[in-house]
C-alpha atoms as a PDB file:
ATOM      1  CA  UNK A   1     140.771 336.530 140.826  1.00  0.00           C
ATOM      2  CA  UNK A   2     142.440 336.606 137.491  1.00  0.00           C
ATOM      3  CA  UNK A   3     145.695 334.795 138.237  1.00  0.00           C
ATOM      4  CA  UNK A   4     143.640 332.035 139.476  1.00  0.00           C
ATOM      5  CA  UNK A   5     141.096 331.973 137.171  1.00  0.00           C
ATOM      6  CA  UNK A   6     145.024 331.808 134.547  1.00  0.00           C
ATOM      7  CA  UNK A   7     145.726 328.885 136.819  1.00  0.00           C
ATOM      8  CA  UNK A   8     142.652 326.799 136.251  1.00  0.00           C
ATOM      9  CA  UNK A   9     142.475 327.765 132.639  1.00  0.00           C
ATOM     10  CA  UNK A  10     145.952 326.519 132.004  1.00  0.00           C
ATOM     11  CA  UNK A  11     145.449 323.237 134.101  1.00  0.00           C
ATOM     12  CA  UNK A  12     142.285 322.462 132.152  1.00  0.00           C
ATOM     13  CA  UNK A  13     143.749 322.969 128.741  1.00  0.00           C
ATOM     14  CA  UNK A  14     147.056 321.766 129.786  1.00  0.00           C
ATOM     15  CA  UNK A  15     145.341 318.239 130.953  1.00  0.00           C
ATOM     16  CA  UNK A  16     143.322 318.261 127.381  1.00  0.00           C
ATOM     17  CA  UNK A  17     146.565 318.770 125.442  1.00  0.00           C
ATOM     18  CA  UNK A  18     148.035 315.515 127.121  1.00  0.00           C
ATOM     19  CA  UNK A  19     145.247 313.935 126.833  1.00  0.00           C
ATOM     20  CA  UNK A  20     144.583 314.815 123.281  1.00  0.00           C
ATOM     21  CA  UNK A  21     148.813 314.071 122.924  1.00  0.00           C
ATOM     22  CA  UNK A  22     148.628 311.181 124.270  1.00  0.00           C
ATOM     23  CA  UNK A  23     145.813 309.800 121.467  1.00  0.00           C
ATOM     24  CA  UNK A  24     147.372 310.990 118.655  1.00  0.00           C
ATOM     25  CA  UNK A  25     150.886 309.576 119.936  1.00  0.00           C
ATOM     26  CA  UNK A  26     150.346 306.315 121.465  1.00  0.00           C
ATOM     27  CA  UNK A  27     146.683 305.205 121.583  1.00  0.00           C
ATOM     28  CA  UNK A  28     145.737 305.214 117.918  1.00  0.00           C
ATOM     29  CA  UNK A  29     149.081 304.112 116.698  1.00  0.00           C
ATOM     30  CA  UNK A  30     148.682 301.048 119.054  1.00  0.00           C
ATOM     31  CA  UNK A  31     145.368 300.423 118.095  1.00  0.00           C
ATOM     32  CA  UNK A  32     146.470 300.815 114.650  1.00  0.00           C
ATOM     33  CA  UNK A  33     148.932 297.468 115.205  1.00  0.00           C
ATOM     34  CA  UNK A  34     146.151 295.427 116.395  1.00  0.00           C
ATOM     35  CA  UNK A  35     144.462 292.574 114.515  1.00  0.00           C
ATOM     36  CA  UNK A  36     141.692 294.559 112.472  1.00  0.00           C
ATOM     37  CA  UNK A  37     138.630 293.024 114.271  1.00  0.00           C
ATOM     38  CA  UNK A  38     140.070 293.785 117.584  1.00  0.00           C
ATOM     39  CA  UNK A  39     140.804 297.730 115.841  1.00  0.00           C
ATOM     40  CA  UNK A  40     137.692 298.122 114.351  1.00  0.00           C
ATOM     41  CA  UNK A  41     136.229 297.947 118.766  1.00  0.00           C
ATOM     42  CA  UNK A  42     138.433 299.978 120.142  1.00  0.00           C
ATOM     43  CA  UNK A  43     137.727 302.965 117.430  1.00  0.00           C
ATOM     44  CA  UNK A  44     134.650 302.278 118.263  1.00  0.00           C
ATOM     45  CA  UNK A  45     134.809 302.058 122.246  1.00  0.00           C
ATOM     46  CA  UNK A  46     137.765 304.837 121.891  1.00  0.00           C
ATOM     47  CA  UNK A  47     134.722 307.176 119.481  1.00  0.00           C
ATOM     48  CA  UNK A  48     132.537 306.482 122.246  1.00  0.00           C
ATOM     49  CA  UNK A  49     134.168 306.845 125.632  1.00  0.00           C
ATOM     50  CA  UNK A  50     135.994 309.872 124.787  1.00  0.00           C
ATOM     51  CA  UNK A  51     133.534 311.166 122.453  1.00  0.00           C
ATOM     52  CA  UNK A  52     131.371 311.500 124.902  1.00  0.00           C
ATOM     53  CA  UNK A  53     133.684 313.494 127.382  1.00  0.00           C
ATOM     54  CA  UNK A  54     135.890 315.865 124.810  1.00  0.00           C
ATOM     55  CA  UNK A  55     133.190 318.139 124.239  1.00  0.00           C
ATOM     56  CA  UNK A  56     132.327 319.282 127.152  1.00  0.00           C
ATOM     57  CA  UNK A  57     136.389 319.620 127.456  1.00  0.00           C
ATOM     58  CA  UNK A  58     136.737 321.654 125.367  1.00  0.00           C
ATOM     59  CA  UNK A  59     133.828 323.942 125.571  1.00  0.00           C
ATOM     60  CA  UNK A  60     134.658 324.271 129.096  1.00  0.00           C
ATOM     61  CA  UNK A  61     138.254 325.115 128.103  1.00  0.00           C
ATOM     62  CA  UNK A  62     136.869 328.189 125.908  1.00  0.00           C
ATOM     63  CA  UNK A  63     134.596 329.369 128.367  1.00  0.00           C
ATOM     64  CA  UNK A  64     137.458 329.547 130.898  1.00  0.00           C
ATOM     65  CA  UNK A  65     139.880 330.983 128.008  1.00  0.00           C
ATOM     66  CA  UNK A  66     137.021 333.680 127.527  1.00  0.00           C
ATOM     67  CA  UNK A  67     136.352 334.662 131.041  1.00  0.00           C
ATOM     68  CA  UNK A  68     140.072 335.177 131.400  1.00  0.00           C
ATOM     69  CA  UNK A  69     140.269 337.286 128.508  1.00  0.00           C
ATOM     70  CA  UNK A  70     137.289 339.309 129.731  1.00  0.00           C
ATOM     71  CA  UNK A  71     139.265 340.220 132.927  1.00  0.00           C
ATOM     72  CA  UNK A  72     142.060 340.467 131.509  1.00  0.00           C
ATOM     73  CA  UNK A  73     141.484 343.272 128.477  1.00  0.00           C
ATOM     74  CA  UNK A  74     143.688 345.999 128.411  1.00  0.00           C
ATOM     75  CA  UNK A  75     146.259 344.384 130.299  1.00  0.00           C
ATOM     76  CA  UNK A  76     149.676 342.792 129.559  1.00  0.00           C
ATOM     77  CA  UNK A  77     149.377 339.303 128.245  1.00  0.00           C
ATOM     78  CA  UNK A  78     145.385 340.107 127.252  1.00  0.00           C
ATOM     79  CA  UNK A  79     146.496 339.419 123.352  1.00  0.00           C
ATOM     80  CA  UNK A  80     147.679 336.482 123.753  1.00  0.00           C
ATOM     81  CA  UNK A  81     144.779 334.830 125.718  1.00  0.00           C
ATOM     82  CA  UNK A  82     142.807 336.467 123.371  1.00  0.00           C
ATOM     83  CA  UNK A  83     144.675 334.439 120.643  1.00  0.00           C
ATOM     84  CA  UNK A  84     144.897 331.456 122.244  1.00  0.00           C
ATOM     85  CA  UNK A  85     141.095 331.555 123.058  1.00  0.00           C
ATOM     86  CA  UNK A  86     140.990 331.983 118.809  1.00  0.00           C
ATOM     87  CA  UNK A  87     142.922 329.026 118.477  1.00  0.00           C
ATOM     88  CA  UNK A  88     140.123 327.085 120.797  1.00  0.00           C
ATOM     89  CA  UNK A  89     138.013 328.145 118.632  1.00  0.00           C
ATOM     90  CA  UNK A  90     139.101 326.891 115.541  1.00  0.00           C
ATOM     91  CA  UNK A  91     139.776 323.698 117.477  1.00  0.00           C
ATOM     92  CA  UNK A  92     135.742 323.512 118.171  1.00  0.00           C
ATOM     93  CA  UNK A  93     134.947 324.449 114.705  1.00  0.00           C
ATOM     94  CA  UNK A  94     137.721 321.663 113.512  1.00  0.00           C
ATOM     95  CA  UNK A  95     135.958 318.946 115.513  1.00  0.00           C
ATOM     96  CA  UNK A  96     132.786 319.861 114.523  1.00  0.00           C
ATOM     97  CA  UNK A  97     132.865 320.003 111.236  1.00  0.00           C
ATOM     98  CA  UNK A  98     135.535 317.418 110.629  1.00  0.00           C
ATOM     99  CA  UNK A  99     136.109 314.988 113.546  1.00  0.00           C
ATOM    100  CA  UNK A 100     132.972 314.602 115.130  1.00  0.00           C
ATOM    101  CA  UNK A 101     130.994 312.930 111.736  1.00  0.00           C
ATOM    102  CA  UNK A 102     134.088 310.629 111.058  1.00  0.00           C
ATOM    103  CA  UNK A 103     133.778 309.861 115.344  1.00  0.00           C
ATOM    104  CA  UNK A 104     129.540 309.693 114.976  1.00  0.00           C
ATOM    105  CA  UNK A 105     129.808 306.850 112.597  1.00  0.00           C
ATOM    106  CA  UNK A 106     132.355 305.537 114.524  1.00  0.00           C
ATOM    107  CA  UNK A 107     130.794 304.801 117.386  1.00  0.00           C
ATOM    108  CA  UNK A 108     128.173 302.145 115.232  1.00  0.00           C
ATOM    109  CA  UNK A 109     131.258 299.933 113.677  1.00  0.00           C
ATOM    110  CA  UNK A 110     131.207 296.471 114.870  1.00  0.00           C
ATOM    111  CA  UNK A 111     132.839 293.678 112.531  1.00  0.00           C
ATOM    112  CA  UNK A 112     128.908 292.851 111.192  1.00  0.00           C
ATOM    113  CA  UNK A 113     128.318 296.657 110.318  1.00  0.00           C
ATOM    114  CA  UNK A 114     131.774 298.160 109.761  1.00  0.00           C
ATOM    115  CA  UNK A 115     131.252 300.276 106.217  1.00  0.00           C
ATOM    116  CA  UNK A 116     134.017 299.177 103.658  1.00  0.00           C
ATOM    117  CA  UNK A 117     135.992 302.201 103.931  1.00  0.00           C
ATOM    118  CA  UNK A 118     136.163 302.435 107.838  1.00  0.00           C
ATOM    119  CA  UNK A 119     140.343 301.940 107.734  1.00  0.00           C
ATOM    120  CA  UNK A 120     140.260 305.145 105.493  1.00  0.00           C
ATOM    121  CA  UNK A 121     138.076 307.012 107.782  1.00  0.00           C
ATOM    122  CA  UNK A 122     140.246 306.274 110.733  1.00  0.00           C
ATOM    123  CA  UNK A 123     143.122 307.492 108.772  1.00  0.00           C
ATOM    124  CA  UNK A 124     141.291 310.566 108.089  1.00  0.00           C
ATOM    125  CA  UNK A 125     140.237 311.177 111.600  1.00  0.00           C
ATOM    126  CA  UNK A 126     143.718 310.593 112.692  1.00  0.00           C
ATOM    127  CA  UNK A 127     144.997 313.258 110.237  1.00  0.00           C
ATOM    128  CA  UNK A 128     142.845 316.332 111.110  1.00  0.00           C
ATOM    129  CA  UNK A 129     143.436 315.009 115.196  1.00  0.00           C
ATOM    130  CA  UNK A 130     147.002 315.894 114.540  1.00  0.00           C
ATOM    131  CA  UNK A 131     146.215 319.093 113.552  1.00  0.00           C
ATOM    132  CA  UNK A 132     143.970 319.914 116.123  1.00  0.00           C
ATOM    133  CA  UNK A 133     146.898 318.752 118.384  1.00  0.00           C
ATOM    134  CA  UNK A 134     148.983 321.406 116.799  1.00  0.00           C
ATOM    135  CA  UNK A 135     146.297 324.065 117.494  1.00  0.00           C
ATOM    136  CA  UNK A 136     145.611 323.501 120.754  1.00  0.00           C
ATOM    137  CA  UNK A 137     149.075 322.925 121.839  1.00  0.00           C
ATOM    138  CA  UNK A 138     149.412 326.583 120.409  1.00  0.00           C
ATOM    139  CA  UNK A 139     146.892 327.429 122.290  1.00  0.00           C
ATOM    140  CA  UNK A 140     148.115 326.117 125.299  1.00  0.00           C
ATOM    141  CA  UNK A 141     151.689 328.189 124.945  1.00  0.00           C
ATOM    142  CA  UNK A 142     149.494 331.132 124.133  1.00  0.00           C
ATOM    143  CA  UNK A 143     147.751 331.040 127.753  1.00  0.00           C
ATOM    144  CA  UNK A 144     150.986 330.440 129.107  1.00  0.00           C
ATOM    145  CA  UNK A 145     152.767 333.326 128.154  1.00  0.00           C
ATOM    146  CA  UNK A 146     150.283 335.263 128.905  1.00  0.00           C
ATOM    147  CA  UNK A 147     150.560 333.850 132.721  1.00  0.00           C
ATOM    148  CA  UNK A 148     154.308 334.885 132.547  1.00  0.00           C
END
């Protein structure tokens, strides 16, 4: 029961990673090289589309994270799903209190309504989402070690 529930924890996170890698590497910087009218929609499509699934993502990656380390305590690898279940955390508490307003007013930019600042709060957004990146790929080795 553990090693698979290891195995779907890992696959779950492992997907979010790349898909989280894969923003930070190649959407927004081609997004950032588009005309800005045709930037300023897809933040806004991009804010709302995945804003809509990542949540749940990565809830559903802790919960996993957490049932693991519940049957795994006391045994080898335990610490570091523990860890990277810590790491998980901080990514939650990073998009909540960081990403998610910058990605809520997002969501409402169209060329009519875009606030003045909106290129700055893209840049912003961009910054902490490569730090979240970091964490989560942490995370990710973590849960993979412990597997090993």
């Amino acid at each position: 029961m553990q090693d698979t529930l290891a195995v779907i924890t890992i696959v779950v996170v492992g997907l979010m990673v790349g898909v989280e890698f894969a923003v930070a590497v190649f959407v927004n910087p081609i997004f950032n090289r588009l005309p800005d009218d045709a930037r300023l929609a897809a933040h806004s499509e991009g804010a709302r589309v995945v804003g809509g699934v990542m949540p749940i993502w990565y809830i559903s990656s802790l919960a996993l994270g957490m049932a693991w380390a519940a049957l795994a305590w006391g045994g080898d690898g335990a610490s570091s799903v523990v860890a990277g279940d810590a790491l998980l955390v901080v990514s939650v508490v990073m998009s909540v209190l960081l990403l998610v307003p910058i990605n809520s007013r997002a969501k409402t930019w169209s060329q009519e309504g875009a606030p003045a600042d909106w290129k700055q709060q893209a840049r912003r957004w961009n910054l902490y989402h490569y730090v979240r990146v970091g964490v989560i790929v942490l995370a990710f080795v973590l849960f993979a070690v412990a597997l090993v």
